[in-house]
PDB file of N, CA and C in Angstrom:
ATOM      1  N   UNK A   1       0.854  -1.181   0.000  1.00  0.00           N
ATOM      2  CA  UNK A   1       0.000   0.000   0.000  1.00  0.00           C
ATOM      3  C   UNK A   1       0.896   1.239   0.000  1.00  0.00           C
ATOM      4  N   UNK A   2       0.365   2.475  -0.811  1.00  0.00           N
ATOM      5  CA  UNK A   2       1.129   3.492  -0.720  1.00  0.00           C
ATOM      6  C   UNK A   2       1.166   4.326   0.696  1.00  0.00           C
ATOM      7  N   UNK A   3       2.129   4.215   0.947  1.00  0.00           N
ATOM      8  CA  UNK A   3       2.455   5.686   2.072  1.00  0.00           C
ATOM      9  C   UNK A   3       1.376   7.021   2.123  1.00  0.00           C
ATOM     10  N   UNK A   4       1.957   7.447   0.931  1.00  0.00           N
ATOM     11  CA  UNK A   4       1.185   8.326   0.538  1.00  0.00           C
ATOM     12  C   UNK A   4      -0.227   8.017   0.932  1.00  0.00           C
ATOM     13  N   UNK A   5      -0.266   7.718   0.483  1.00  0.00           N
ATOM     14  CA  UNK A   5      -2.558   6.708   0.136  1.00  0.00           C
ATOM     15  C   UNK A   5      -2.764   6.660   2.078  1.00  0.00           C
ATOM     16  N   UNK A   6      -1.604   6.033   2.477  1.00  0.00           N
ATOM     17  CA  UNK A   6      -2.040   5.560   4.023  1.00  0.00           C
ATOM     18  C   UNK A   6      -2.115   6.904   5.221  1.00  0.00           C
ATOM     19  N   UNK A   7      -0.831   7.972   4.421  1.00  0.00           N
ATOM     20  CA  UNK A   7      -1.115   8.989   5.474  1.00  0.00           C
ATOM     21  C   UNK A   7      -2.256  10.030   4.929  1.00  0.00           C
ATOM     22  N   UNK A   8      -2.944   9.748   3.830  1.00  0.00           N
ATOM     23  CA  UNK A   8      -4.181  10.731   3.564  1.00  0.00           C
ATOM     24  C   UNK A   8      -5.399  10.384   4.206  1.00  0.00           C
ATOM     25  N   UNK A   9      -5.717   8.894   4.548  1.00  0.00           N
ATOM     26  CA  UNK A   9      -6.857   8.146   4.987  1.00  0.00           C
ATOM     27  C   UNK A   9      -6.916   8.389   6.454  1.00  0.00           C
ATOM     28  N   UNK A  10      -5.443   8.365   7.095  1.00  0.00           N
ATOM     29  CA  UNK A  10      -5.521   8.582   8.354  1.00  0.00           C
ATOM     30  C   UNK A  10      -5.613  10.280   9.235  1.00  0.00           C
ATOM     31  N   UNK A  11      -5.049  11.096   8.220  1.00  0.00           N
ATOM     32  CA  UNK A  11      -5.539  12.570   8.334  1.00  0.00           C
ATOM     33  C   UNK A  11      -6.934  12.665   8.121  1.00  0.00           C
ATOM     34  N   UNK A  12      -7.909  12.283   7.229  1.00  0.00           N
ATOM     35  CA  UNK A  12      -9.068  12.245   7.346  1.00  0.00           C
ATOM     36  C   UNK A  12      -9.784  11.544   8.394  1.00  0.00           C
ATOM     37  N   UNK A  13      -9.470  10.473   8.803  1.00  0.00           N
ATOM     38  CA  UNK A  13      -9.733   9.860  10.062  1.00  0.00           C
ATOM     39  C   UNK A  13      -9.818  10.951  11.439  1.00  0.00           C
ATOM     40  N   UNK A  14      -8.468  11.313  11.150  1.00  0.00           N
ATOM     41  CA  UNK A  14      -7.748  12.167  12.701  1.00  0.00           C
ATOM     42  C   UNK A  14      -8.788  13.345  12.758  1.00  0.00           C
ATOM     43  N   UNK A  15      -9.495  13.963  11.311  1.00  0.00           N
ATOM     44  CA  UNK A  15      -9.939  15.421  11.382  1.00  0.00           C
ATOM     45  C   UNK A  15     -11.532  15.124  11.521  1.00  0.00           C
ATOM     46  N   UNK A  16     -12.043  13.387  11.205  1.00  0.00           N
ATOM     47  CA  UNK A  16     -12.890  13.246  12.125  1.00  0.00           C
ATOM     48  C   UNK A  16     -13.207  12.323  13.300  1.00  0.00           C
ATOM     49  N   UNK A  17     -12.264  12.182  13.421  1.00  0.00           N
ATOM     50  CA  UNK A  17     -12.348  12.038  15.582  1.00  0.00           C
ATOM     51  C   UNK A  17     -12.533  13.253  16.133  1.00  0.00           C
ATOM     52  N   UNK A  18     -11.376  14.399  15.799  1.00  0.00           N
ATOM     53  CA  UNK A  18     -11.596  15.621  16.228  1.00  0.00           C
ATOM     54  C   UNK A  18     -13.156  16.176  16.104  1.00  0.00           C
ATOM     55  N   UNK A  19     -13.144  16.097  15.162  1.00  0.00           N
ATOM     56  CA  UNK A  19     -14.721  16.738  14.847  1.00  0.00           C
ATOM     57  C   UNK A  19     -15.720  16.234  15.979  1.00  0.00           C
ATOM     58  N   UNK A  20     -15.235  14.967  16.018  1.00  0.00           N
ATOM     59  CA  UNK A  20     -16.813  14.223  17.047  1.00  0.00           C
ATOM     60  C   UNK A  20     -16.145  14.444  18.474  1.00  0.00           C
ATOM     61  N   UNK A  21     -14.673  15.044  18.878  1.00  0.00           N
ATOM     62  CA  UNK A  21     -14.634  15.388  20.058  1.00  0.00           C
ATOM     63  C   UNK A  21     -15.147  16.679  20.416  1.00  0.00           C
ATOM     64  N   UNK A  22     -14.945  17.347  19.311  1.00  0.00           N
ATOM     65  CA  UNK A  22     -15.203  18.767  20.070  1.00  0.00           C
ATOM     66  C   UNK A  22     -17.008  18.701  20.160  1.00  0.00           C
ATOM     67  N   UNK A  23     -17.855  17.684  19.021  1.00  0.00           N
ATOM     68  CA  UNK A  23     -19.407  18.225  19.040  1.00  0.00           C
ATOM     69  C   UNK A  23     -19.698  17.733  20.729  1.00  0.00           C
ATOM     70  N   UNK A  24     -18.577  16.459  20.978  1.00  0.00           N
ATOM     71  CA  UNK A  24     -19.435  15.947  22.300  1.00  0.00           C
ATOM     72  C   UNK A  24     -18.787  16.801  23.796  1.00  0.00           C
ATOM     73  N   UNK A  25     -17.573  17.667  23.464  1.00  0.00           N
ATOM     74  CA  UNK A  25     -17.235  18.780  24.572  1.00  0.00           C
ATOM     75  C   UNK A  25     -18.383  19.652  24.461  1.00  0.00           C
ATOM     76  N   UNK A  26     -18.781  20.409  23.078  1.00  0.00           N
ATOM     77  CA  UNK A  26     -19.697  20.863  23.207  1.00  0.00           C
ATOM     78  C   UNK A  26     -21.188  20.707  23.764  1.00  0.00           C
ATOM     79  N   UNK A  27     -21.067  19.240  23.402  1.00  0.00           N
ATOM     80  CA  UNK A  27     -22.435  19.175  24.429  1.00  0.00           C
ATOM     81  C   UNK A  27     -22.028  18.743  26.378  1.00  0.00           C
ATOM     82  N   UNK A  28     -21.129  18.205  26.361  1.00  0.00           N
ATOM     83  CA  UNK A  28     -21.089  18.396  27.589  1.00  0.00           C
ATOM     84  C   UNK A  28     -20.989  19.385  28.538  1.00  0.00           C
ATOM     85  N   UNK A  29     -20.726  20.893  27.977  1.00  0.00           N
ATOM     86  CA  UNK A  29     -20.088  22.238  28.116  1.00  0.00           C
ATOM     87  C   UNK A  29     -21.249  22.691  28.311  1.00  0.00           C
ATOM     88  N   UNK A  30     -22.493  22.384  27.606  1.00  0.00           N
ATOM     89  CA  UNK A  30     -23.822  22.965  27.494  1.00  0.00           C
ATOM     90  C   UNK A  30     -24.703  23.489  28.387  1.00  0.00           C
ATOM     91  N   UNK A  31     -24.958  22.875  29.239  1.00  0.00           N
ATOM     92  CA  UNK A  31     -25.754  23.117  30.525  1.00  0.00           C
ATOM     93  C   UNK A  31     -25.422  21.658  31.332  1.00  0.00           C
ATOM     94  N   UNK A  32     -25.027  22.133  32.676  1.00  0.00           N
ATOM     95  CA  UNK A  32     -24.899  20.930  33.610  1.00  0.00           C
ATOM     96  C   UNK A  32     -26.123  20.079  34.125  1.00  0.00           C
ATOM     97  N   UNK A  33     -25.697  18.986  34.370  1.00  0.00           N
ATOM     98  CA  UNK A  33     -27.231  17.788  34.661  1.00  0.00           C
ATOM     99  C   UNK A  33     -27.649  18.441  35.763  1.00  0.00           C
ATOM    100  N   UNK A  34     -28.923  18.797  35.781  1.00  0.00           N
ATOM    101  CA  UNK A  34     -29.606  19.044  37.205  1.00  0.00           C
ATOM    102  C   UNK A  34     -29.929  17.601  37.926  1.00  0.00           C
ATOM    103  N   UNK A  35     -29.610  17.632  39.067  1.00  0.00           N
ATOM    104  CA  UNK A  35     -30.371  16.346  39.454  1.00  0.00           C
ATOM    105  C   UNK A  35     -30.856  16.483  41.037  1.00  0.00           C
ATOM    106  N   UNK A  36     -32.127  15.783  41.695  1.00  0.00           N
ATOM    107  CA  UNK A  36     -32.425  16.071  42.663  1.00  0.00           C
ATOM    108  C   UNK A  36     -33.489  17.425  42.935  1.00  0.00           C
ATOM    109  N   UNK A  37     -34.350  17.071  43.744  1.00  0.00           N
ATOM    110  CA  UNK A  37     -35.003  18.386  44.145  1.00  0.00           C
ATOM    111  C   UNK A  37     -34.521  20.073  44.533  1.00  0.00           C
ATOM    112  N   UNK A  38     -34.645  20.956  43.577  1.00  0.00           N
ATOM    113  CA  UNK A  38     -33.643  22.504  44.070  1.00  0.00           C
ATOM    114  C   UNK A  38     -33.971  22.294  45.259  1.00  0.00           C
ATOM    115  N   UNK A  39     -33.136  23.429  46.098  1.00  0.00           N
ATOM    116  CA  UNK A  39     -33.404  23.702  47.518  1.00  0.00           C
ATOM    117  C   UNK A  39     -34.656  24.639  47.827  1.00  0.00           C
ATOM    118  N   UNK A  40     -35.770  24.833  48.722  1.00  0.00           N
ATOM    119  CA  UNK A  40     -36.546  25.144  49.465  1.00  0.00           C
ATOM    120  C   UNK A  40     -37.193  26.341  48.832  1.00  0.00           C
ATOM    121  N   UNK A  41     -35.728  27.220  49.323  1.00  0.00           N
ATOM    122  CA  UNK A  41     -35.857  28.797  49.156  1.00  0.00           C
ATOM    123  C   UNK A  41     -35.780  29.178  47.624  1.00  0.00           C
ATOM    124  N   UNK A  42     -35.318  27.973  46.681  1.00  0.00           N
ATOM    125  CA  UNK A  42     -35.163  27.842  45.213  1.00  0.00           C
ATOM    126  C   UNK A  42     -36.930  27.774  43.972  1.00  0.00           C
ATOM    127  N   UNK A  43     -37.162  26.680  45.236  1.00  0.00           N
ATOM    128  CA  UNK A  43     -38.958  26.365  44.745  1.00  0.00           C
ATOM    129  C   UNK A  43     -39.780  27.599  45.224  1.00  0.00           C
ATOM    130  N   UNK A  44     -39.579  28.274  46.088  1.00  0.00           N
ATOM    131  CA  UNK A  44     -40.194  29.540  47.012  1.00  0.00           C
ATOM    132  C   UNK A  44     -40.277  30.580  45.806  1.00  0.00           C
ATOM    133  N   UNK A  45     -38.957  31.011  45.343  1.00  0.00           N
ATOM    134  CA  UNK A  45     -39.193  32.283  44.225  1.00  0.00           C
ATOM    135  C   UNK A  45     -39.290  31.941  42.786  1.00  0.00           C
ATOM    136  N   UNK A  46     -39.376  30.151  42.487  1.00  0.00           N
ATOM    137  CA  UNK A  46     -40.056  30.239  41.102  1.00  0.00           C
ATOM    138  C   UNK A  46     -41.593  30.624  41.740  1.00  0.00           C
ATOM    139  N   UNK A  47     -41.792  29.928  42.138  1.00  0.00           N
ATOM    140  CA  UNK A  47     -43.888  30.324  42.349  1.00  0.00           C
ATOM    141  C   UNK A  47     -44.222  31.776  41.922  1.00  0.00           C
ATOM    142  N   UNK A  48     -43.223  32.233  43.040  1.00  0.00           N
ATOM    143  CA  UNK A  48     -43.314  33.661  42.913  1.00  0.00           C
ATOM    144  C   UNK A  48     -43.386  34.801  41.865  1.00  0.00           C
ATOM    145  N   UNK A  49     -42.198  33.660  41.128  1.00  0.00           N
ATOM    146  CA  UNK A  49     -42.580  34.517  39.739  1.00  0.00           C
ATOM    147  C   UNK A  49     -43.090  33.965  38.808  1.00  0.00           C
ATOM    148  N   UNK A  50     -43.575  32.631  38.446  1.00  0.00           N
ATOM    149  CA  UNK A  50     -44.729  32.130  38.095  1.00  0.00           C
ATOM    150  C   UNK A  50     -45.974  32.508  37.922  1.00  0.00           C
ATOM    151  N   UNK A  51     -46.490  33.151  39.405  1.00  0.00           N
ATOM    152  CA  UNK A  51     -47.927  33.318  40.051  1.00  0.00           C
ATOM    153  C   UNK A  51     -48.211  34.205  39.052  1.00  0.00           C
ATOM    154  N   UNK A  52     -49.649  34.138  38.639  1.00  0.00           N
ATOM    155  CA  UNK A  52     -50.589  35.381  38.339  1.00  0.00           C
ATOM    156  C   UNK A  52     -51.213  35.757  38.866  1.00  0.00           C
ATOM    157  N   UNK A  53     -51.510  37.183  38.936  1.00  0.00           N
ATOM    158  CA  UNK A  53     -52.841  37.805  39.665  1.00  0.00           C
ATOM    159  C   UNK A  53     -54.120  37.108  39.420  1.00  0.00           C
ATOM    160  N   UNK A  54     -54.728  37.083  40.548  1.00  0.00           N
ATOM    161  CA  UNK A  54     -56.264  36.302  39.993  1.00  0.00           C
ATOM    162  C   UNK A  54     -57.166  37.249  39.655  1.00  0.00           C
ATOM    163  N   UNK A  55     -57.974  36.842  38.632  1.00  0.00           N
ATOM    164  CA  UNK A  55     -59.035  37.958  38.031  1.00  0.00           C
ATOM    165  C   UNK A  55     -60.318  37.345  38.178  1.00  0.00           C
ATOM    166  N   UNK A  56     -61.578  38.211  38.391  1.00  0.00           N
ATOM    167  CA  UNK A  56     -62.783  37.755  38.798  1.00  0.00           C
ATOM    168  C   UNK A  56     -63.154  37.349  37.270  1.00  0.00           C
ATOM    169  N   UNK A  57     -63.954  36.451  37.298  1.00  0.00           N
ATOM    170  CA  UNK A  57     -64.606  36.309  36.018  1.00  0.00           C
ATOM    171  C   UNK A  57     -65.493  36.972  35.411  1.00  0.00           C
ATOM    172  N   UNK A  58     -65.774  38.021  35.873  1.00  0.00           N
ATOM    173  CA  UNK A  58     -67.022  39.278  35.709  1.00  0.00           C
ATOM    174  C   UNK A  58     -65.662  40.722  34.934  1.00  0.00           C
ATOM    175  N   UNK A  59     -64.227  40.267  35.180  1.00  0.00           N
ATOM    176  CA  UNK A  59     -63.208  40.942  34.545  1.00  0.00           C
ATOM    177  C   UNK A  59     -62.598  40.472  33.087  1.00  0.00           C
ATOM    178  N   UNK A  60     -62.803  39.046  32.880  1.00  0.00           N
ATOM    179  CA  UNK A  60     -61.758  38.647  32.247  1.00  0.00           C
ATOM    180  C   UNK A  60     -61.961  39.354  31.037  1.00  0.00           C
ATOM    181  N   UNK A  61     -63.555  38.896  30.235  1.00  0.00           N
ATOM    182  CA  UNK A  61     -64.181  39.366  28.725  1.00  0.00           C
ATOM    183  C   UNK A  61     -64.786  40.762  29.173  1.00  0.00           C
ATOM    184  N   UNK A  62     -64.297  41.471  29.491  1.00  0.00           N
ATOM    185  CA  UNK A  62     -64.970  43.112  28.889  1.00  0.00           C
ATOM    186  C   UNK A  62     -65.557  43.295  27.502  1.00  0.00           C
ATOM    187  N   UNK A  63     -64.958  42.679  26.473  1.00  0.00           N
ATOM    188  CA  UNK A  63     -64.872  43.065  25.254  1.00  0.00           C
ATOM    189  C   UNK A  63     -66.217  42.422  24.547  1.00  0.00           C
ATOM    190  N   UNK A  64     -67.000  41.687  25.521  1.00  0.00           N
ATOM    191  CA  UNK A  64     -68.337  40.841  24.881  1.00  0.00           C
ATOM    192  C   UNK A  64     -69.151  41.298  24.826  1.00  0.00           C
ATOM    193  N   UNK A  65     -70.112  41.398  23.744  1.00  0.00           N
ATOM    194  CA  UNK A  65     -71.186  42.140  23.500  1.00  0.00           C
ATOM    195  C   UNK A  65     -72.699  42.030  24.572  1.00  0.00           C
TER     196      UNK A  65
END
């Protein structure tokens, strides 16, 4: 087999291993695994900003004939 021929197959090889290392750094880089229930005071101020004001139902449709 040519030299030549053998070190072109393996540069293409090498440039995709690289390739599939960096897509899977990239995904590991991405956002870290949450795991487990947040803490207390964590669940406390999503609600908080979650919550909506409650509206009477005599408010919601103004706009009905």
């Amino acid at each position: 087999m040519d030299v030549e021929k053998m070190l072109a197959e393996l540069r293409r090889e090498r440039e995709s291993i690289n390739d599939a290392i960096l897509a899977l750094e990239r995904l590991a880089s991405g956002r870290p695994r949450e795991r487990g229930r947040p803490p207390k005071r964590a669940s406390e101020v999503a609600k908080t900003d979650t919550a909506r004001p409650s509206v009477s139902k005599d408010k919601r449709n103004t706009n009905t004939p």
